[in-house]
N, C-alpha and C. Protein backbone atom coordinates (compact mmCIF):
# COMPACT_ATOMS: atom_id res chain seq x y z
N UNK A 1 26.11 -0.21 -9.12
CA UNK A 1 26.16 1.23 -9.17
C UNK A 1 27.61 1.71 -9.23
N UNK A 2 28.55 0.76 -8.69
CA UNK A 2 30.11 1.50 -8.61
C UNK A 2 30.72 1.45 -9.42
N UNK A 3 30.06 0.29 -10.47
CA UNK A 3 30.87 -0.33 -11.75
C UNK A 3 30.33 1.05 -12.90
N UNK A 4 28.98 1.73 -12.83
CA UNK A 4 28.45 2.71 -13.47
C UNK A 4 29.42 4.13 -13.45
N UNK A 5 29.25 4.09 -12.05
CA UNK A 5 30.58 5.10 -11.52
C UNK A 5 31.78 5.33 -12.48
N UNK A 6 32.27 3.75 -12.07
CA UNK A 6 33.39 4.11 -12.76
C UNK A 6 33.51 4.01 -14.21
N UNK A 7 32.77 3.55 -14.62
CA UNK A 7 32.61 3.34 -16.47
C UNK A 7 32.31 4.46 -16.84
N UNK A 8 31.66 5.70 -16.41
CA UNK A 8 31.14 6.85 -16.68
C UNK A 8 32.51 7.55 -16.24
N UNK A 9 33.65 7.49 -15.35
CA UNK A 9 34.43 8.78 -15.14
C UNK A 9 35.56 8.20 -15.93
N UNK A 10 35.77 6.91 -15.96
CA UNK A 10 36.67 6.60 -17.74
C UNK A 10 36.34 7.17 -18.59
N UNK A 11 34.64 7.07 -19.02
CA UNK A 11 34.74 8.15 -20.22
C UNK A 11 34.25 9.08 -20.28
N UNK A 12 34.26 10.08 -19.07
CA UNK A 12 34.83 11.32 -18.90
C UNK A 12 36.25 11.82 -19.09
N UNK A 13 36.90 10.78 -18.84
CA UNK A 13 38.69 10.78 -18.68
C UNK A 13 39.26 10.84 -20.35
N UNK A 14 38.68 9.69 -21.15
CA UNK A 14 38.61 9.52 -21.92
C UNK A 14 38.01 10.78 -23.07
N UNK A 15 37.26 11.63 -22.87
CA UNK A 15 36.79 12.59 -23.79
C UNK A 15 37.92 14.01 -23.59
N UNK A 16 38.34 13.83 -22.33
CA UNK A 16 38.90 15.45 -21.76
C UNK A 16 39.87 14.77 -22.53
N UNK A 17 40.90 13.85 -22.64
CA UNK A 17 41.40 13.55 -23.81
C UNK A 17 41.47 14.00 -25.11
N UNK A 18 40.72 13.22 -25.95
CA UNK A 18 40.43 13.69 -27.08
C UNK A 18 40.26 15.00 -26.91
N UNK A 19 39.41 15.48 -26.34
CA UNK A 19 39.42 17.41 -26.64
C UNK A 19 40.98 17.46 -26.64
N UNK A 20 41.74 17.20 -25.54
CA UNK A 20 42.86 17.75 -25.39
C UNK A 20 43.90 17.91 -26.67
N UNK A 21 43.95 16.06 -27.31
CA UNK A 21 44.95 16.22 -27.84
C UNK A 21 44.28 16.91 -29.61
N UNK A 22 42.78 16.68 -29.61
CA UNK A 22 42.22 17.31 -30.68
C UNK A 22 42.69 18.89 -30.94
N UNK A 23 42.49 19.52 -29.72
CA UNK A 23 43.14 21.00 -29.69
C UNK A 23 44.37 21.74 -30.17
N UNK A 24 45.01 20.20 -29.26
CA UNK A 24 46.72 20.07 -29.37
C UNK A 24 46.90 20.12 -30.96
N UNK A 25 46.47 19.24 -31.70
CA UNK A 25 46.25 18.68 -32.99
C UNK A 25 46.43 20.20 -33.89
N UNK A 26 45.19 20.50 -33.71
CA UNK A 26 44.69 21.63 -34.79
C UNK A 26 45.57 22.96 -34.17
N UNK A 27 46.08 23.18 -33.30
CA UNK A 27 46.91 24.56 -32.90
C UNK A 27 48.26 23.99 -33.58
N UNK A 28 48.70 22.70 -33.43
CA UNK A 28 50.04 22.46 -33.83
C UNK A 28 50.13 21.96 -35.07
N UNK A 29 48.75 22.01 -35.90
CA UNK A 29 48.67 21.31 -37.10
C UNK A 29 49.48 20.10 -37.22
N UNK A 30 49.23 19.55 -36.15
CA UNK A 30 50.25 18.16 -36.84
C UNK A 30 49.22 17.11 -37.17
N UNK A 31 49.17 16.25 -37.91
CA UNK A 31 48.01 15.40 -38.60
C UNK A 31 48.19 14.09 -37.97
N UNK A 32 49.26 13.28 -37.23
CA UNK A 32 49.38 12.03 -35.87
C UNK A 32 48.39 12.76 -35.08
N UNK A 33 48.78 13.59 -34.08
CA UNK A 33 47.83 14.18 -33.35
C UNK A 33 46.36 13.90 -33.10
N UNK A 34 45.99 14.41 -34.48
CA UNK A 34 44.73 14.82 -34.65
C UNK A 34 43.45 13.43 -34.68
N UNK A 35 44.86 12.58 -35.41
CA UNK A 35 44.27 10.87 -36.14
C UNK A 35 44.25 10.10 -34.20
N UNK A 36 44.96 10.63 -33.52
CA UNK A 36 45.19 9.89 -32.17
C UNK A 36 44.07 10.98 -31.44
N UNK A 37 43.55 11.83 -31.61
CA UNK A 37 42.21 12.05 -30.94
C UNK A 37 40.83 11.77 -31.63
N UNK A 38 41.15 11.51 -32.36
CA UNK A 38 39.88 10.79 -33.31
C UNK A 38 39.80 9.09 -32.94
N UNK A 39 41.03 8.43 -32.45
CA UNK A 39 40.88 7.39 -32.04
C UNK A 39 40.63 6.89 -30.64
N UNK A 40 41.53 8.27 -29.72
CA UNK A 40 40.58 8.48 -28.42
C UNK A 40 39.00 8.91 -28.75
N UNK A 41 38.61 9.06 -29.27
CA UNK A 41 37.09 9.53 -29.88
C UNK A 41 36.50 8.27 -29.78
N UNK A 42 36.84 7.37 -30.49
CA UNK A 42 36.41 5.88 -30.88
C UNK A 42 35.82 5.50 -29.31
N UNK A 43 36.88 5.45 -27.98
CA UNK A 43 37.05 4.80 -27.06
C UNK A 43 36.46 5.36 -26.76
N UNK A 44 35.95 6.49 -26.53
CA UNK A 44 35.22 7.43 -26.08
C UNK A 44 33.54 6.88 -25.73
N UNK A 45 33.44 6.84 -26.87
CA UNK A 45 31.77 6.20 -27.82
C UNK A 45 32.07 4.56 -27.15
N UNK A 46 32.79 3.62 -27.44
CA UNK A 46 32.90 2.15 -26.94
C UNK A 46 32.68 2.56 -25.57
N UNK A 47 33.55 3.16 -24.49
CA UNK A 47 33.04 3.08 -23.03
C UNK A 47 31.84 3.91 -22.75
N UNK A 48 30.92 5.06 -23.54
CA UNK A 48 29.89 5.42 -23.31
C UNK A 48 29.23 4.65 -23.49
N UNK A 49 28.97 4.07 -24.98
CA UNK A 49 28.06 2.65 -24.65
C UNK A 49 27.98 1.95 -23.92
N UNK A 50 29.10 1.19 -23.57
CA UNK A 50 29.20 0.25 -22.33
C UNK A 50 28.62 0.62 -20.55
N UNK A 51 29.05 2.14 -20.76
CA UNK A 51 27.96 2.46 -19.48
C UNK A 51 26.91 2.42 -19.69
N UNK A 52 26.29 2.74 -20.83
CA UNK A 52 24.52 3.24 -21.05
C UNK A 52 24.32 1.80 -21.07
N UNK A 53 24.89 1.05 -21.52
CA UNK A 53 24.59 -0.53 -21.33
C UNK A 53 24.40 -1.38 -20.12
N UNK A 54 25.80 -0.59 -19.35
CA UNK A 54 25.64 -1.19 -17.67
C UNK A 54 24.22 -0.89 -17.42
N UNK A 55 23.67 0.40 -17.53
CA UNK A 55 22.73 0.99 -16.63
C UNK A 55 21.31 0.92 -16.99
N UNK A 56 21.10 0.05 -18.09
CA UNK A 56 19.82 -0.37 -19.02
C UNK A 56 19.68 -1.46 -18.14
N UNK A 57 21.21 -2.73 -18.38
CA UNK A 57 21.31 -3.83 -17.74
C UNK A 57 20.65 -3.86 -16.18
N UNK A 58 21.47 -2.81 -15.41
CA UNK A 58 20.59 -3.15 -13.95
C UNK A 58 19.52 -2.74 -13.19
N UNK A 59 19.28 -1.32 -14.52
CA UNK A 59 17.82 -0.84 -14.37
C UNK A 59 16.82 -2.05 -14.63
N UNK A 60 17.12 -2.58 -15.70
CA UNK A 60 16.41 -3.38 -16.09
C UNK A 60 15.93 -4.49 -15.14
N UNK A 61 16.91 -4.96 -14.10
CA UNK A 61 16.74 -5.99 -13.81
C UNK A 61 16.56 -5.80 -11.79
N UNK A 62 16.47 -4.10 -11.76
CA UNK A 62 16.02 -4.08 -10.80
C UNK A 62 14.41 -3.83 -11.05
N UNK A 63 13.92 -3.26 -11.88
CA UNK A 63 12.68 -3.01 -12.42
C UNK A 63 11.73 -4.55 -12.32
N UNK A 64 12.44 -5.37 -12.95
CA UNK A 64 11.54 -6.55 -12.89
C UNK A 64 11.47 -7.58 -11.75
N UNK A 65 12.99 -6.95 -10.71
CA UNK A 65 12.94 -7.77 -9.19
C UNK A 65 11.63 -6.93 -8.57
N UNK A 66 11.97 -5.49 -8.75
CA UNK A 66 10.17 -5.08 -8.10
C UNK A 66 8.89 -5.16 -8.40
N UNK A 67 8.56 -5.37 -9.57
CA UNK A 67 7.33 -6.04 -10.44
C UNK A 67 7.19 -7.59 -10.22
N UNK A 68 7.78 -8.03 -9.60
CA UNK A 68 7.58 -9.55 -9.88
C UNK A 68 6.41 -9.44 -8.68
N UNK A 69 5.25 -10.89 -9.01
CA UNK A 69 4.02 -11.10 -8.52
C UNK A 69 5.09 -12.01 -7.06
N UNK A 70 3.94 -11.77 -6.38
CA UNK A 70 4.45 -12.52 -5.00
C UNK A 70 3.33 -13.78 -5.23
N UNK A 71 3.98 -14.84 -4.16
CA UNK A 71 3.05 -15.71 -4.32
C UNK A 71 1.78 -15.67 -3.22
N UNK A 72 0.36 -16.56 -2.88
CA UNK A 72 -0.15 -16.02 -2.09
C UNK A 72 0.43 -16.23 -0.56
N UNK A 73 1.67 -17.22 -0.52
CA UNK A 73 1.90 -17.57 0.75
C UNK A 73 2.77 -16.49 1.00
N UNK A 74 3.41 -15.69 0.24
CA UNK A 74 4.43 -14.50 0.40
C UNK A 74 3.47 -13.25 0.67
N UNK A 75 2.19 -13.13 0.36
CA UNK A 75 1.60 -11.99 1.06
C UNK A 75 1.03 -12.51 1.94
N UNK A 76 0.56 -13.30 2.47
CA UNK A 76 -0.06 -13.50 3.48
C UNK A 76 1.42 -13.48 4.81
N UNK A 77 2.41 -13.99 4.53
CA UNK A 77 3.55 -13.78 5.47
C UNK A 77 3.33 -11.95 5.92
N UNK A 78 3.66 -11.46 4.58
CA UNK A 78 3.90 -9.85 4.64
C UNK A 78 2.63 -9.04 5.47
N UNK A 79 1.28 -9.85 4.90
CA UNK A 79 0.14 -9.13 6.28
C UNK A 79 0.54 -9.37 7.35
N UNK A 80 0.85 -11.34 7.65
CA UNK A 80 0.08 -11.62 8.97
C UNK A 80 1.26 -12.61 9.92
N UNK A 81 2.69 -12.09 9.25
CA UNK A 81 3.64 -12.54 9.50
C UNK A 81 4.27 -14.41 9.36
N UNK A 82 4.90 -15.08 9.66
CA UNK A 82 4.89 -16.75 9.65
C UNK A 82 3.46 -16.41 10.87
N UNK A 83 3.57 -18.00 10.60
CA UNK A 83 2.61 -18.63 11.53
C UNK A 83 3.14 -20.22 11.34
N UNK A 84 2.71 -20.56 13.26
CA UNK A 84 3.17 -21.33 13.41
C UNK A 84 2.41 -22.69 13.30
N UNK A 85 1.21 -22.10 13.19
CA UNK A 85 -0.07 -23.03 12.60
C UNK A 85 0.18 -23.80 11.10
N UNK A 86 -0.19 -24.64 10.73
CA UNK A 86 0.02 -25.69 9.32
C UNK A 86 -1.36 -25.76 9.16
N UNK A 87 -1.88 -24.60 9.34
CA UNK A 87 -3.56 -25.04 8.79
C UNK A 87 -3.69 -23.89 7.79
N UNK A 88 -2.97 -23.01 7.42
CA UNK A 88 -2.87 -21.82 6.57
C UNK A 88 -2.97 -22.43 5.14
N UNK A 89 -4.39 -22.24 4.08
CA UNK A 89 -4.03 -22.73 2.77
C UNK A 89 -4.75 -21.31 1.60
N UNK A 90 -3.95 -20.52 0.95
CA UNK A 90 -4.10 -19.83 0.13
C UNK A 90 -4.93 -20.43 -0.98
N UNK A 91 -6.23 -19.67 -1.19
CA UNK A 91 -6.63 -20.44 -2.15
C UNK A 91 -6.53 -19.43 -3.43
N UNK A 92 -7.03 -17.95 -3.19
CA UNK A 92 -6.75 -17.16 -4.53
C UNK A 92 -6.16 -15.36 -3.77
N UNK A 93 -5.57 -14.75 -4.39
CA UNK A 93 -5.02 -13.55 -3.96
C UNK A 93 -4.39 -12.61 -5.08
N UNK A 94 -4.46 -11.37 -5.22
CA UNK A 94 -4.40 -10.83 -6.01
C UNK A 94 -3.90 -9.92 -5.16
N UNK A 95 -2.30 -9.26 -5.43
CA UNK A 95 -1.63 -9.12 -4.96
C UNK A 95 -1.49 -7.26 -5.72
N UNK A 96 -1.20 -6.12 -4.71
CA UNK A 96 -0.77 -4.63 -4.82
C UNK A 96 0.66 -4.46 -5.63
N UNK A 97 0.64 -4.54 -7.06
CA UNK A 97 2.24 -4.11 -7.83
C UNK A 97 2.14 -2.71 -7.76
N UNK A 98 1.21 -2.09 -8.23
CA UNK A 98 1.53 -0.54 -8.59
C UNK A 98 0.75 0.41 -7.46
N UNK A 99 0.96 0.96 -6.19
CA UNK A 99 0.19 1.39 -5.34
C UNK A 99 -0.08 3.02 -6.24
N UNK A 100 -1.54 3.11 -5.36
CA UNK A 100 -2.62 4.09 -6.24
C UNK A 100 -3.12 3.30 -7.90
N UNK A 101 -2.99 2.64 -8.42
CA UNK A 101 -3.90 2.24 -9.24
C UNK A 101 -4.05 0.59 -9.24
N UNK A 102 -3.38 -0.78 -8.03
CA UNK A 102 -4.21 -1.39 -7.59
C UNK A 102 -4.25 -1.15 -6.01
N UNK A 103 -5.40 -0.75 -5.44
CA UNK A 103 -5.54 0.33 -4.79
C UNK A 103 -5.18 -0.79 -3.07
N UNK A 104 -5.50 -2.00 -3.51
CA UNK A 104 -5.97 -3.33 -2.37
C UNK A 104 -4.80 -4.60 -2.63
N UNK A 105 -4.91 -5.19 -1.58
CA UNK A 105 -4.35 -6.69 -1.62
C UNK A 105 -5.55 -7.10 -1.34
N UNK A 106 -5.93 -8.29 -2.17
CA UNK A 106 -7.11 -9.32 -1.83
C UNK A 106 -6.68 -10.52 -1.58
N UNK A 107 -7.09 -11.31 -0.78
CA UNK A 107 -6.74 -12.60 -0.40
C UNK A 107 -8.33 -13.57 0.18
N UNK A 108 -8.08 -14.55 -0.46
CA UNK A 108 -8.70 -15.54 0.25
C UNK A 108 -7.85 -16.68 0.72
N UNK A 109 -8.33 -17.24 1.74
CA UNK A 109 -7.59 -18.64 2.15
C UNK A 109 -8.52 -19.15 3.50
N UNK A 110 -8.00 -20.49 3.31
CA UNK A 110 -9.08 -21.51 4.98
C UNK A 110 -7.67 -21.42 5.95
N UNK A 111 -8.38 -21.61 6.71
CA UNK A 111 -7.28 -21.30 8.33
C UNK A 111 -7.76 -22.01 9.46
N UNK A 112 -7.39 -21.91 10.53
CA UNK A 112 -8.32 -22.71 11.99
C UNK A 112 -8.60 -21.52 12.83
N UNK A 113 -9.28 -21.65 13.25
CA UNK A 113 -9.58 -20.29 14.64
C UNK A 113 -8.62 -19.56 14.97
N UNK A 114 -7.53 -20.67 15.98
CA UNK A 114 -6.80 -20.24 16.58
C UNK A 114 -5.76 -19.56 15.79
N UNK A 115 -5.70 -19.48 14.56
CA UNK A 115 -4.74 -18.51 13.70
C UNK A 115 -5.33 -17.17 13.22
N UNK A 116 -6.78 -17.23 13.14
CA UNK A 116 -7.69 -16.37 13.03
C UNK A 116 -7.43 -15.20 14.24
N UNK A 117 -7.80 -16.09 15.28
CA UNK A 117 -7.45 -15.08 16.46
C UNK A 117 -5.80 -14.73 16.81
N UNK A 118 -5.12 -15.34 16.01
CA UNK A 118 -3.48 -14.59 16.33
C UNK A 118 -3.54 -13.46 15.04
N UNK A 119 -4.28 -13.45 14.04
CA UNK A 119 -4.11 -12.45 13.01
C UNK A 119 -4.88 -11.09 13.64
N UNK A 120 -6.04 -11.73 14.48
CA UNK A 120 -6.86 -10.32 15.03
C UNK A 120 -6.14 -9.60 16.53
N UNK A 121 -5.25 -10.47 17.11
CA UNK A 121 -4.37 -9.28 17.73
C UNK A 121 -3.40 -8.63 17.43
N UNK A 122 -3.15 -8.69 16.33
CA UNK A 122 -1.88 -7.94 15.35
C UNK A 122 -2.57 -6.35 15.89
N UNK A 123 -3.59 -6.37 15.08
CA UNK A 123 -4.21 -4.75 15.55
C UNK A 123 -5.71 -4.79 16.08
N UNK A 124 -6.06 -3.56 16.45
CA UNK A 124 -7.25 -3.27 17.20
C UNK A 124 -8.31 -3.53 16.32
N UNK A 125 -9.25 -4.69 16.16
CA UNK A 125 -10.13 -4.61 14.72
C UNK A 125 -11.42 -4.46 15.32
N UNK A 126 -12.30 -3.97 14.90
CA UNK A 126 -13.74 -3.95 15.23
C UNK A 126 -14.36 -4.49 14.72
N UNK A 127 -14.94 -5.64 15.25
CA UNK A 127 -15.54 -6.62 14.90
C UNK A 127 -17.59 -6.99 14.72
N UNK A 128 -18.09 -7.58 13.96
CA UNK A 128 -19.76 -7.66 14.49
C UNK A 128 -19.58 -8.76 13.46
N UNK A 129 -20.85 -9.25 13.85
CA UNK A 129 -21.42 -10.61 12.75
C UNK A 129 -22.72 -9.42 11.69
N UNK A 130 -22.35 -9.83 10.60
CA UNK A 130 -23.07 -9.54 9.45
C UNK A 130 -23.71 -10.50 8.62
N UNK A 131 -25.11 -10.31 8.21
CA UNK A 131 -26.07 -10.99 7.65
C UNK A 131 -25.83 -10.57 6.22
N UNK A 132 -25.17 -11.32 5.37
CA UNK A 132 -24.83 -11.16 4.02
C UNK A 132 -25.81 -11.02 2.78
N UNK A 133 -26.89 -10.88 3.37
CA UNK A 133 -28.18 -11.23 2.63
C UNK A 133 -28.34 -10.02 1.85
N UNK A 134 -28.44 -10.11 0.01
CA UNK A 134 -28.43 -9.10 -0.92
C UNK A 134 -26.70 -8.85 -1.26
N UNK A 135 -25.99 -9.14 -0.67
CA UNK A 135 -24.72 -8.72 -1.00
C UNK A 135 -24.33 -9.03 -2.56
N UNK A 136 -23.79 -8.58 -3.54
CA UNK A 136 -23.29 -8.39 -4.25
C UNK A 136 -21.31 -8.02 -4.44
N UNK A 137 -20.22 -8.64 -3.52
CA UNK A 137 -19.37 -8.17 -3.59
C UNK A 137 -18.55 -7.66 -5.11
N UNK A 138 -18.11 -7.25 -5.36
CA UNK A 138 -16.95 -6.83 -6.55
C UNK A 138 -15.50 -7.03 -6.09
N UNK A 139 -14.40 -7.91 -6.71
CA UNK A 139 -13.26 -7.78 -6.17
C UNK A 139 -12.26 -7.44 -7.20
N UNK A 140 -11.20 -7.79 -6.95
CA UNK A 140 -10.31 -7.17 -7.78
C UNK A 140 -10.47 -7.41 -9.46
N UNK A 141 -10.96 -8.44 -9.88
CA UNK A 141 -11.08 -9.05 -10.98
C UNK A 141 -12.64 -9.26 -11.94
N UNK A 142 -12.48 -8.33 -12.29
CA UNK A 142 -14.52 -7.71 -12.92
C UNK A 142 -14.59 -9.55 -13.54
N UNK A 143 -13.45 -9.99 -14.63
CA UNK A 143 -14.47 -11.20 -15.28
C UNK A 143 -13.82 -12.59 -14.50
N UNK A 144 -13.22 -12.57 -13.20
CA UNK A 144 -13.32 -13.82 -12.56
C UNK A 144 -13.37 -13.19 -11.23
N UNK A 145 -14.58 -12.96 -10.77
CA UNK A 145 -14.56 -12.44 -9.34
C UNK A 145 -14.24 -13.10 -8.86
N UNK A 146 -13.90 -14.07 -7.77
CA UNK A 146 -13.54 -14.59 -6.53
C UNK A 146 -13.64 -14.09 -5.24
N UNK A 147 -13.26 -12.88 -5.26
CA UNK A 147 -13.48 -12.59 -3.93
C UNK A 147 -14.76 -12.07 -3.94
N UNK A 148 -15.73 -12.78 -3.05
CA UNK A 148 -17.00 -13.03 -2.59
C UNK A 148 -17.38 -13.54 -1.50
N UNK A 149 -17.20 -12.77 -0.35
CA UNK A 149 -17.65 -13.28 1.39
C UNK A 149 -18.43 -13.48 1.62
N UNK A 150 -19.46 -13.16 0.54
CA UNK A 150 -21.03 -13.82 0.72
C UNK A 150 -21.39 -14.79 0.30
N UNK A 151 -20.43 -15.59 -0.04
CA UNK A 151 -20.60 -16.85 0.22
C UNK A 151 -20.18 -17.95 1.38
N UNK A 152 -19.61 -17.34 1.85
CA UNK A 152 -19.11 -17.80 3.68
C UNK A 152 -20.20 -18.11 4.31
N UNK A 153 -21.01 -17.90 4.08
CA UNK A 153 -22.48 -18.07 4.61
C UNK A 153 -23.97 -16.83 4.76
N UNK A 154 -24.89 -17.47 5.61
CA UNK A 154 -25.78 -16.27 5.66
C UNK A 154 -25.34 -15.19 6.40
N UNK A 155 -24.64 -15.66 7.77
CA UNK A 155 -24.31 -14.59 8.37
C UNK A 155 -22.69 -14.86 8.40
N UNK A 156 -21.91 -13.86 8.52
CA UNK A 156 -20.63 -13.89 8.54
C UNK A 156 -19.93 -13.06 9.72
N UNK A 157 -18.65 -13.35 10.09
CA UNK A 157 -17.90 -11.99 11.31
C UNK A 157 -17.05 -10.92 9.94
N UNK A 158 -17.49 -9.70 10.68
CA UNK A 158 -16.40 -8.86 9.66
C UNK A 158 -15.84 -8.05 10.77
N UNK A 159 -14.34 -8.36 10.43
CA UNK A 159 -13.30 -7.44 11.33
C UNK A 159 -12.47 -6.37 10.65
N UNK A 160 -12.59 -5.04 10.75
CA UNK A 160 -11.95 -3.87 10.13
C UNK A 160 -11.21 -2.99 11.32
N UNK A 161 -10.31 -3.09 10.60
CA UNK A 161 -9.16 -1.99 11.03
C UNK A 161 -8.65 -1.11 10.19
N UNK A 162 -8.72 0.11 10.87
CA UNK A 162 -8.39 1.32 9.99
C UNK A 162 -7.32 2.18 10.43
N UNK A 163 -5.56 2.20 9.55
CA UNK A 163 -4.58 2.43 10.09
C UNK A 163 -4.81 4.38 10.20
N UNK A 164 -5.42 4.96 9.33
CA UNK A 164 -5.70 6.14 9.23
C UNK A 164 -7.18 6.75 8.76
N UNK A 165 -7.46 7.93 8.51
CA UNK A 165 -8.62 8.38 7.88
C UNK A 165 -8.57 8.65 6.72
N UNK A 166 -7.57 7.98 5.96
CA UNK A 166 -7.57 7.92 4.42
C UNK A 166 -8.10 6.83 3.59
N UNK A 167 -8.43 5.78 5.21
CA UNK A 167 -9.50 4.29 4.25
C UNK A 167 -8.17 3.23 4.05
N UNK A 168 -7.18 3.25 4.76
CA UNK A 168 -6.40 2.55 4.83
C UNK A 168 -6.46 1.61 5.74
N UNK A 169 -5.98 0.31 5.60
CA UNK A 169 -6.53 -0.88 6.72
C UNK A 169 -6.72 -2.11 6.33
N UNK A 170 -7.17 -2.68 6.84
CA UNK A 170 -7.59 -4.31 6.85
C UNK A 170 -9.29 -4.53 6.91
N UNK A 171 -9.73 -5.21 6.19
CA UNK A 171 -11.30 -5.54 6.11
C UNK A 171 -10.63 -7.19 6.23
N UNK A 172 -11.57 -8.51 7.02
CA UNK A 172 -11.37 -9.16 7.58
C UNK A 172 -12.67 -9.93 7.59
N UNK A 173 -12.97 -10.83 6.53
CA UNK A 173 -14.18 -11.39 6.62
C UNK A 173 -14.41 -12.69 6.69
N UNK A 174 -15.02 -13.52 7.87
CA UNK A 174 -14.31 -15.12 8.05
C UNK A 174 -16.06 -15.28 8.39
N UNK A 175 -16.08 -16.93 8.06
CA UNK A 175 -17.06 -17.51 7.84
C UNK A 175 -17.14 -17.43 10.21
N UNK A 176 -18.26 -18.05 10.45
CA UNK A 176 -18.72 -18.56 11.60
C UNK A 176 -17.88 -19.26 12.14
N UNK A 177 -17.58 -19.94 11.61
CA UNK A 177 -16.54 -21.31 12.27
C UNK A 177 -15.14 -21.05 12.15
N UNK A 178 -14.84 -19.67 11.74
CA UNK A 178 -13.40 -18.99 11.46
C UNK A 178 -12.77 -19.90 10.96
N UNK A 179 -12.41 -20.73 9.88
CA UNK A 179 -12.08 -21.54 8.96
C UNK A 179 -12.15 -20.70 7.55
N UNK A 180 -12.33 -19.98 7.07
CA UNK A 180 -12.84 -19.46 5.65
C UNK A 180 -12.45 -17.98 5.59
N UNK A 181 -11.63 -17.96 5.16
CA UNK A 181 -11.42 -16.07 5.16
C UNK A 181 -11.29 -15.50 3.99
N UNK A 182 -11.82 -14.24 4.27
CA UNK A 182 -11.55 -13.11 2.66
C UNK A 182 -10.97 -11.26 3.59
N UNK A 183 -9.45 -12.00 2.77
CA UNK A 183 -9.14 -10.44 3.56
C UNK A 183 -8.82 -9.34 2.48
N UNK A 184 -8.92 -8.17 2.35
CA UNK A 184 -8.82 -6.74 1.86
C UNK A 184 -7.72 -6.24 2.73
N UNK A 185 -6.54 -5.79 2.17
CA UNK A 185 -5.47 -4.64 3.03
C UNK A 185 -5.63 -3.79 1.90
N UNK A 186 -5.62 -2.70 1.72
CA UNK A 186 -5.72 -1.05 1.56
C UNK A 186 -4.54 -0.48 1.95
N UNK A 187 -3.71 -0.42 1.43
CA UNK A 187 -2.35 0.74 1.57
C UNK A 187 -2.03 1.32 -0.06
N UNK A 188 -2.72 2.71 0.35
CA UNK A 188 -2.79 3.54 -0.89
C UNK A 188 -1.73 5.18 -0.81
């Protein structure tokens, strides 16, 4: 940004120039003059480009540091922090780039209990066992669904937490044996 700065008040510096000696030029009719603000002119245009260039350059390349896909072990950190457990294995996740039009983070992955239960005191979740029977889930991906908790079994635990009344939160769906999870975060 400082290098933009200053490439932009060079050729600001650079134009009050040319006006200047262009002015100078045509009041004093002298024809050096006029040829030496036409060539400050030149420099003018070379360091404007070169800024509009800086600023394509790091737009550019901050644009695609924030678009880049995370991996699933990098969102699952960002939900549910490290863990000190080695039983954590990401199997598919589909990750929030553009908030308001992908509205969810989806994640599946196998885990052990005891990491299960360090993810459910993060926050207050309300918990019941659910009989999955008729379910039909939809997840992020209409022609490779994956995320499907009804297949965790007949009956499953579902734990939801809701950070506000806008439907924001955590949905939390682990097989019986808390080994098998399908989680939903919602920050819209």
């Amino acid at each position: 940004m400082k290098e933009i700065i200053i490439w932009t008040t060079i050729s600001g510096l650079l134009f009050i120039v040319f006006l200047t000696t262009l002015i100078l030029g045509l009041i004093k009719k002298r024809r050096p003059i006029i040829i030496i603000s036409l060539i400050t002119l030149l420099f003018v245009f070379g360091s404007a480009s070169w800024t509009v260039y800086l600023f394509i350059n790091k737009s550019y390349s901050k644009v695609t540091t924030m678009l880049k896909q995370r991996t699933g072990e990098e969102i699952y950190i960002a939900l549910f922090d490290k863990t000190e457990n080695k039983c954590v294995k990401v199997l598919n996740h589909q990750d929030q780039i553009v908030p308001k039009i992908d509205y969810a983070i989806w994640l599946h992955f196998e885990t052990c209990p005891d990491e299960l239960k360090r993810i459910l005191k993060r926050h207050e979740f309300k918990g019941e066992k659910v009989s999955t029977k008729g379910w039909q889930t939809t997840g992020p991906l209409a022609n490779d669904n994956w995320f499907r908790p009804e297949i965790l079994g007949d009956s499953i635990l579902v734990f939801i937490y809701n950070k506000d009344e806008y439907g924001n939160g955590q949905t939390i769906y682990s097989s019986l044996d808390s080994t098998k999870v399908f989680c939903k975060e919602v920050l819209d």
